[in-house]
N, C-alpha and C. Protein backbone atom coordinates (compact mmCIF):
# COMPACT_ATOMS: atom_id res chain seq x y z
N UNK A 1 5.13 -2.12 -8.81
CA UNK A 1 5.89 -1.83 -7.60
C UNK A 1 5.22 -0.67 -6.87
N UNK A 2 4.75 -0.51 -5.90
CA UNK A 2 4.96 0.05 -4.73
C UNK A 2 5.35 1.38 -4.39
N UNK A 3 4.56 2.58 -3.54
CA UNK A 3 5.57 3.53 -3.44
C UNK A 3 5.75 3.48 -2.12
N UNK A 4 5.47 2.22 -1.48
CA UNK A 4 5.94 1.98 0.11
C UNK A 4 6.50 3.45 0.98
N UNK A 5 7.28 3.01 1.49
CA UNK A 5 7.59 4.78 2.70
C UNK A 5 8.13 6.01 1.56
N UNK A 6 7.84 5.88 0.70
CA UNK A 6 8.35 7.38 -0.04
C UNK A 6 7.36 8.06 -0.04
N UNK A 7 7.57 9.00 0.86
CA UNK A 7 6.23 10.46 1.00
C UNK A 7 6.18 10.74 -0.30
N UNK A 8 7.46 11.69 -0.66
CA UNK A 8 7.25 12.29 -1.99
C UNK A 8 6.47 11.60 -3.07
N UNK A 9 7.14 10.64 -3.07
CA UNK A 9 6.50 9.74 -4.03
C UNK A 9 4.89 9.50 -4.42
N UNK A 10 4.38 9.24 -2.80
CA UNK A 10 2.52 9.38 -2.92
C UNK A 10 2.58 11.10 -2.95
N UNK A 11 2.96 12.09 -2.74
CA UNK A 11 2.40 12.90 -2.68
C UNK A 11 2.62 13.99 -4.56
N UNK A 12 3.39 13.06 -5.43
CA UNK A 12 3.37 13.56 -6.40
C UNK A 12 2.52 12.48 -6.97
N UNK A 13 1.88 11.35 -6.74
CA UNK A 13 1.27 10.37 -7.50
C UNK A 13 -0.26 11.49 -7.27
N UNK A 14 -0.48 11.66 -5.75
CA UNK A 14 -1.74 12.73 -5.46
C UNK A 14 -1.48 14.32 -6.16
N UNK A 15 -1.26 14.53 -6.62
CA UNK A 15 -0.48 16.05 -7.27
C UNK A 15 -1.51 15.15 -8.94
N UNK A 16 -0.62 14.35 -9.34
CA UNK A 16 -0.90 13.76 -10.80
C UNK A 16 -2.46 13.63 -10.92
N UNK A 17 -3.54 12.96 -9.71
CA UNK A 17 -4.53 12.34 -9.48
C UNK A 17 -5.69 13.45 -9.48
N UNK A 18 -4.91 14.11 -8.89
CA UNK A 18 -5.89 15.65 -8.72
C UNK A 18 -6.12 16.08 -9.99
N UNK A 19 -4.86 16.58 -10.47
CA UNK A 19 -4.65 16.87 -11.82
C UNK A 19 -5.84 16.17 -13.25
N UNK A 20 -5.55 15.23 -12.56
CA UNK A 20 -6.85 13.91 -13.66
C UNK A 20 -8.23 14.33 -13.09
N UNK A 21 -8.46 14.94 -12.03
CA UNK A 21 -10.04 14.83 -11.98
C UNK A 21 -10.28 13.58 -10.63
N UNK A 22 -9.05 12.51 -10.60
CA UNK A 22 -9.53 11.64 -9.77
C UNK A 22 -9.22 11.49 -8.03
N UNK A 23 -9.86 12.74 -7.27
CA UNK A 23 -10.13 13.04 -5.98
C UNK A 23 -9.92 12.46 -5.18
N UNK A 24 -10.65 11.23 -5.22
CA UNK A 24 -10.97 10.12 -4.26
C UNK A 24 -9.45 9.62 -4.25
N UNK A 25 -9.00 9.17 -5.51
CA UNK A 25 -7.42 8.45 -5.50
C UNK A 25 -6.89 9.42 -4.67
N UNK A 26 -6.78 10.61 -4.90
CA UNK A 26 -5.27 11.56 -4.41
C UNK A 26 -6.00 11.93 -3.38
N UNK A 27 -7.09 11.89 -2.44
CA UNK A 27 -7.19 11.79 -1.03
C UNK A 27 -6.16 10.13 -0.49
N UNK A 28 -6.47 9.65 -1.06
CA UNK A 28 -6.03 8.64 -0.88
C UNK A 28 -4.34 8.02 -0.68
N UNK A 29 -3.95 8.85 -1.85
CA UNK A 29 -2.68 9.47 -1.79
C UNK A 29 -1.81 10.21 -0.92
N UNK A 30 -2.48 11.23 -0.69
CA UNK A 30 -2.38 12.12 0.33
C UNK A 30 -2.11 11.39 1.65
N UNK A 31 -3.44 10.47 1.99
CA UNK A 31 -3.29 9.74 3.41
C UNK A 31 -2.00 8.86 3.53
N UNK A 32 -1.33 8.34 2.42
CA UNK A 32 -0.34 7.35 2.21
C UNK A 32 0.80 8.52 3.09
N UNK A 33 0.94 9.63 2.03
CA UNK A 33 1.87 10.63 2.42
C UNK A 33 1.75 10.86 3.56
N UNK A 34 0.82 11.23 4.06
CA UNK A 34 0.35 11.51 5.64
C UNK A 34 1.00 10.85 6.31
N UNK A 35 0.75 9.56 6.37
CA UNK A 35 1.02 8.51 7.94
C UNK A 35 2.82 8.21 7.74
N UNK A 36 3.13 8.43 6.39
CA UNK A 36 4.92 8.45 6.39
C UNK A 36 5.65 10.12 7.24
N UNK A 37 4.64 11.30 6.18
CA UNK A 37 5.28 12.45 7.07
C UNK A 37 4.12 13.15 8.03
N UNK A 38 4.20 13.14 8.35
CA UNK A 38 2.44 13.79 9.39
C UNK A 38 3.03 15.16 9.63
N UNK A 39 3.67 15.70 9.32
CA UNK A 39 4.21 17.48 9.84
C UNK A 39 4.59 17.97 8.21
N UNK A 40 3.72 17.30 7.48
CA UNK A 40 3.94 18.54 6.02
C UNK A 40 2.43 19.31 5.87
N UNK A 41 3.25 20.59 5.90
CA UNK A 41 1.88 21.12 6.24
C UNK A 41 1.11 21.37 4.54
N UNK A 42 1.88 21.27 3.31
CA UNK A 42 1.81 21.40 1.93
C UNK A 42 0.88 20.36 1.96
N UNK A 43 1.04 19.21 2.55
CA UNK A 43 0.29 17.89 1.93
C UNK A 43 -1.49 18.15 2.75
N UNK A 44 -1.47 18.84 4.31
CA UNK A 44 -2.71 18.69 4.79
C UNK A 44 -3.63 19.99 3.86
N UNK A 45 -2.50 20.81 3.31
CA UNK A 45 -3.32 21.67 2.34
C UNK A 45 -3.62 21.42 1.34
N UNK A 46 -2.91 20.73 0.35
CA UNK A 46 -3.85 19.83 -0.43
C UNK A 46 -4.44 18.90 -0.37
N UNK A 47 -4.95 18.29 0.71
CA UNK A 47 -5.60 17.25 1.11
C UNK A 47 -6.98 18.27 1.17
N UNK A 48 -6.67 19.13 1.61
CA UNK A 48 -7.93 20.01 2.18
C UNK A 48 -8.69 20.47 0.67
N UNK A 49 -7.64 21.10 -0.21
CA UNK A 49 -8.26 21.62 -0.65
C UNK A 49 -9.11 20.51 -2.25
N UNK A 50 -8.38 19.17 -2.13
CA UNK A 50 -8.87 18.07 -2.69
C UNK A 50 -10.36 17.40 -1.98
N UNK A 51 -10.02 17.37 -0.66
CA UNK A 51 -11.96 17.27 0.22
C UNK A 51 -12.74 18.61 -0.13
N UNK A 52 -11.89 19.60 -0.49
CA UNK A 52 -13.24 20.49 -0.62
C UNK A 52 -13.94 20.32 -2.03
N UNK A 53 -13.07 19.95 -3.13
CA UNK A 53 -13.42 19.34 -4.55
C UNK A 53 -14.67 18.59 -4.82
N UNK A 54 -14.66 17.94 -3.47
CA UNK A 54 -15.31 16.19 -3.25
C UNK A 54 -16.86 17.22 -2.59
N UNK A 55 -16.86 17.86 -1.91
CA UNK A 55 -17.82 19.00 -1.27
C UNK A 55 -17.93 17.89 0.18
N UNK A 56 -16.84 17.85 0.52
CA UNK A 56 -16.59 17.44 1.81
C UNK A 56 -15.78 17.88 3.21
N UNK A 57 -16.36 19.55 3.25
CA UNK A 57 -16.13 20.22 3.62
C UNK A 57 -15.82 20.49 5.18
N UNK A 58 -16.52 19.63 6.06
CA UNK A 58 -16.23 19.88 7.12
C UNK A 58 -13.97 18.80 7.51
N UNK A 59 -14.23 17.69 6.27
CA UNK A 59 -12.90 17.45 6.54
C UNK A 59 -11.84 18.09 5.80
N UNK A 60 -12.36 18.89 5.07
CA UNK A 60 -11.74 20.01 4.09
C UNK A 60 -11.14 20.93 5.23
N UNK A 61 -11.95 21.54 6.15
CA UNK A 61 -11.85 22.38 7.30
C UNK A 61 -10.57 21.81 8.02
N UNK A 62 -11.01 20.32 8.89
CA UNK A 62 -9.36 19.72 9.82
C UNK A 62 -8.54 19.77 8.94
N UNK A 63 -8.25 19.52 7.66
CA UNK A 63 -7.44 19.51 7.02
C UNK A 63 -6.69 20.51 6.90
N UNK A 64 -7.31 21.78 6.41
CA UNK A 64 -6.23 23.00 6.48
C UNK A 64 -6.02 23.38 7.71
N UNK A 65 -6.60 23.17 9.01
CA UNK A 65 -6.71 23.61 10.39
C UNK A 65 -5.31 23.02 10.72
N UNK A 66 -5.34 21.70 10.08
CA UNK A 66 -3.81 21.03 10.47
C UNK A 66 -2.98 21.75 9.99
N UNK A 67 -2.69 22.08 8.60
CA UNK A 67 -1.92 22.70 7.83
C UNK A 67 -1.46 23.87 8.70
N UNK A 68 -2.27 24.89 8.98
CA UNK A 68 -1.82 26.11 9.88
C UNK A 68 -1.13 25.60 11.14
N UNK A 69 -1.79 24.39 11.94
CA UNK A 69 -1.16 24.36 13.22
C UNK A 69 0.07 23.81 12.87
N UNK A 70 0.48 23.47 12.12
CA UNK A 70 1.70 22.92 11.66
C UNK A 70 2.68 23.92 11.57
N UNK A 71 2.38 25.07 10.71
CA UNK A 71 2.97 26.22 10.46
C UNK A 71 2.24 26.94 10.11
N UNK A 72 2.06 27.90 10.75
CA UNK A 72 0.68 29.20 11.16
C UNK A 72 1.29 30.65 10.46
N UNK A 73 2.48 30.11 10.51
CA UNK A 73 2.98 31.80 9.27
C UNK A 73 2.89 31.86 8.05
N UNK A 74 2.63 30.38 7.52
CA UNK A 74 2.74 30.16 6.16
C UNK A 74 1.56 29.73 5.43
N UNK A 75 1.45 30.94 4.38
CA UNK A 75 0.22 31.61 3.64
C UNK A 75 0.63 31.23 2.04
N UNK A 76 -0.21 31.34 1.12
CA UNK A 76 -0.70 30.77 -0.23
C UNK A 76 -1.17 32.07 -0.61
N UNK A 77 -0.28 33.22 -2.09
CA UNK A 77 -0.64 33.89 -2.14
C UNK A 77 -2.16 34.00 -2.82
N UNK A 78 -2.29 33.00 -3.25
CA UNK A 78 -4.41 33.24 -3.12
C UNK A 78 -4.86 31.97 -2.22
N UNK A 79 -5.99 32.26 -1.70
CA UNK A 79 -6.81 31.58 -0.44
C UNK A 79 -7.76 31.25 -1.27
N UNK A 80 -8.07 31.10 -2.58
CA UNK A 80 -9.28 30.69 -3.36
C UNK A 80 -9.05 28.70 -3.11
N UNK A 81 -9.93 27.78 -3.14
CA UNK A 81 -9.77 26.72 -2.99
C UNK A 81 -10.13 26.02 -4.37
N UNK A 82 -9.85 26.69 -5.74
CA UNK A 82 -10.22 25.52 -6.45
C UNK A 82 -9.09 25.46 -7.14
């Protein structure tokens, strides 16, 4: 079965995927989450910081760029990306 329109749902399957080592899936994940919520700014930051894993850095970059324009006050008390 399916995690059809449940954000949460892909975005803890991408949480799990990362967790494993497997990048590519939980980008993948991530995008599922994406196109259901497009204004979480949690998900474009781990999206980001999962492309930077991959050393795919310039979409690592839009990625958190989104994250801030989304909500620009809200900070991660470390800025380290791994």
């Amino acid at each position: 079965m399916g995690l059809g329109n449940n954000a949460e749902g892909w975005l803890k399957q991408a949480k799990e995927q990362f967790e494993a080592g497997d990048f590519e899936g939980a980008i993948a994940s991530y995008n599922q989450a994406l196109e259901i919520k497009p204004d979480n700014h949690h998900t474009w930051y781990d999206q980001g910081r999962t492309l930077d894993q991959l050393g795919r850095y310039e979409e690592a970059i839009a990625s958190l760029d989104q994250a801030i324009q989304i909500k620009p006050d809200w900070h991660r008390k470390s800025t380290r990306l791994n």
